[in-house]
C-alpha atoms as a PDB file:
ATOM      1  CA  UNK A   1       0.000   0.000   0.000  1.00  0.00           C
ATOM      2  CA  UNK A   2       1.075   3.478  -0.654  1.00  0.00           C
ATOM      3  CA  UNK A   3       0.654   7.017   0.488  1.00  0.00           C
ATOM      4  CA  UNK A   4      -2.571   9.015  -0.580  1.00  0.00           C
ATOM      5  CA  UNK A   5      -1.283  12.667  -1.833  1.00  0.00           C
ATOM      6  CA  UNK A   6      -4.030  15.571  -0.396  1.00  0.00           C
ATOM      7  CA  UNK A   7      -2.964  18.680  -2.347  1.00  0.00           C
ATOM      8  CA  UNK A   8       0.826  18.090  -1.460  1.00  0.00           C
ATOM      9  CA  UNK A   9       0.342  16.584   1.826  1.00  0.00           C
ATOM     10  CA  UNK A  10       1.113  12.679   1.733  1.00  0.00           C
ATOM     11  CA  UNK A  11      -1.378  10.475   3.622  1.00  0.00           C
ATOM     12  CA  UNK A  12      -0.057   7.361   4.707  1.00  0.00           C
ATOM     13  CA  UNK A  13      -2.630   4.549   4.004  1.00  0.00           C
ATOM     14  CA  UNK A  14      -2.788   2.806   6.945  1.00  0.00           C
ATOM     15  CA  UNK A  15      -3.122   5.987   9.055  1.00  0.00           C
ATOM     16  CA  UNK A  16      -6.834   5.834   6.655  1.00  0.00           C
ATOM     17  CA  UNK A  17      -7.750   2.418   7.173  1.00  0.00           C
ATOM     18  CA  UNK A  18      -6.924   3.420  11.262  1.00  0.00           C
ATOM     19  CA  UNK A  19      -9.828   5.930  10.965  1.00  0.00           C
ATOM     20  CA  UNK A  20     -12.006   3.958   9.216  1.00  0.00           C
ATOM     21  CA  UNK A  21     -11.773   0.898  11.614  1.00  0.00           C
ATOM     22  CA  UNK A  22     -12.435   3.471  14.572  1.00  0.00           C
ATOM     23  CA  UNK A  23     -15.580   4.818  13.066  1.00  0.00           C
ATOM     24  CA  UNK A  24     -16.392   1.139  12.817  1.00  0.00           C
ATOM     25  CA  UNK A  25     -15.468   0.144  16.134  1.00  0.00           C
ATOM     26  CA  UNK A  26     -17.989   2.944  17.690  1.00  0.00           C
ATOM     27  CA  UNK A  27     -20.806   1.515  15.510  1.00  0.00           C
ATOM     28  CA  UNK A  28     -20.080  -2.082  16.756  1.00  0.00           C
ATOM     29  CA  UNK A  29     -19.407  -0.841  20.582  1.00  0.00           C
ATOM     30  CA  UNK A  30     -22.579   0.309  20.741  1.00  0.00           C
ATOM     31  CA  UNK A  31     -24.260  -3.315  20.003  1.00  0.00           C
ATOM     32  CA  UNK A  32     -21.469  -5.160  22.370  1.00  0.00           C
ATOM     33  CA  UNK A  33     -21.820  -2.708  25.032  1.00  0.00           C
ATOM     34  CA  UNK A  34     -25.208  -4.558  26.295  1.00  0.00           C
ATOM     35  CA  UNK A  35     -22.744  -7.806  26.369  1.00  0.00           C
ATOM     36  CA  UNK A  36     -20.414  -5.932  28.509  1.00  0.00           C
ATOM     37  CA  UNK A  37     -23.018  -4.244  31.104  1.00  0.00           C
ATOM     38  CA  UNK A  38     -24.665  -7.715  31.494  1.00  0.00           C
ATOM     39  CA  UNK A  39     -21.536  -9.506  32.284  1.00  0.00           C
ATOM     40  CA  UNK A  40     -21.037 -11.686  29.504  1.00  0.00           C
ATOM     41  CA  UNK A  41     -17.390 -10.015  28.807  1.00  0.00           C
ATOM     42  CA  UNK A  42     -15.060 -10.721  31.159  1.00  0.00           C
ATOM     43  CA  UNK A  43     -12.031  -8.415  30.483  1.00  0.00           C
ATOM     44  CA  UNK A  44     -13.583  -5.611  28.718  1.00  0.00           C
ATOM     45  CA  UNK A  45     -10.803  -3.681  28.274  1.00  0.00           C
ATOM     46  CA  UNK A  46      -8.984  -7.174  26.171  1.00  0.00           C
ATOM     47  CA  UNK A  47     -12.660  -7.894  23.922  1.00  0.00           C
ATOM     48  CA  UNK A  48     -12.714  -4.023  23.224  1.00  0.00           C
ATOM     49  CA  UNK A  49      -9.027  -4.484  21.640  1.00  0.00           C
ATOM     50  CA  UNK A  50      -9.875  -7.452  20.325  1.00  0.00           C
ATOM     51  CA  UNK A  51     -13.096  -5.689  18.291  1.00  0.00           C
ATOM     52  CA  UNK A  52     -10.594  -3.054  17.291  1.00  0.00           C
ATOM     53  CA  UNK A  53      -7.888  -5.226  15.433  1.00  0.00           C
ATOM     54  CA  UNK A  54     -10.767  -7.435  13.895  1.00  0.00           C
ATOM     55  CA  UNK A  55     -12.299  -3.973  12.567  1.00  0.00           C
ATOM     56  CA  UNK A  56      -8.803  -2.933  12.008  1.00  0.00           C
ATOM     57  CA  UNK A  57      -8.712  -6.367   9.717  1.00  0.00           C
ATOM     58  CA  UNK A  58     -11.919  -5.974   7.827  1.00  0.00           C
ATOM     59  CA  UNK A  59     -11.044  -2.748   7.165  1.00  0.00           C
ATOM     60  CA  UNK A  60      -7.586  -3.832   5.455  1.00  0.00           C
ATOM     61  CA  UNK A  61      -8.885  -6.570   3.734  1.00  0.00           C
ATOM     62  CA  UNK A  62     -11.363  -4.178   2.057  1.00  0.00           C
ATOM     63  CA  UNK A  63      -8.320  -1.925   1.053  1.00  0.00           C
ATOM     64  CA  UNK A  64      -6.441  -4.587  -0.360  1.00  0.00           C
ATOM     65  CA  UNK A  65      -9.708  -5.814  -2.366  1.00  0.00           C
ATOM     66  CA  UNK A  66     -10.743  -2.997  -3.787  1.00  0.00           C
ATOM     67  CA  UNK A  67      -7.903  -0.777  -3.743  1.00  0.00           C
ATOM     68  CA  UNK A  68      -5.081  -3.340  -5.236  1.00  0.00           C
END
């Protein structure tokens, strides 16, 4: 993957798919959040890292189909 250039200013692509996967981490916490108040999560702190890099992977995959 390369850089995205915004009038001069060079955009790294992962620093992209980053952003993306945290707009689609929210979206998803909001559904898993019920599974964390009602104790089905035991180390919150782990599954909500956990949601991240599997958003994080989506997210790249979809790059690297589409983009590539």
């Amino acid at each position: 993957m390369s850089d995205f250039d915004i009038y001069g200013v060079f955009v790294p692509s992962f620093l992209v798919q980053a952003i993306l996967a945290y707009i689609l981490f929210l979206c998803v916490g909001k559904i898993t959040d019920k599974l964390i108040r009602d104790g089905w999560v035991a180390f919150s702190g782990l599954f909500n890292l956990c949601l991240y890099l599997l958003c994080l992977l989506g997210i790249h995959q979809a790059f690297v189909w589409f983009i590539v």
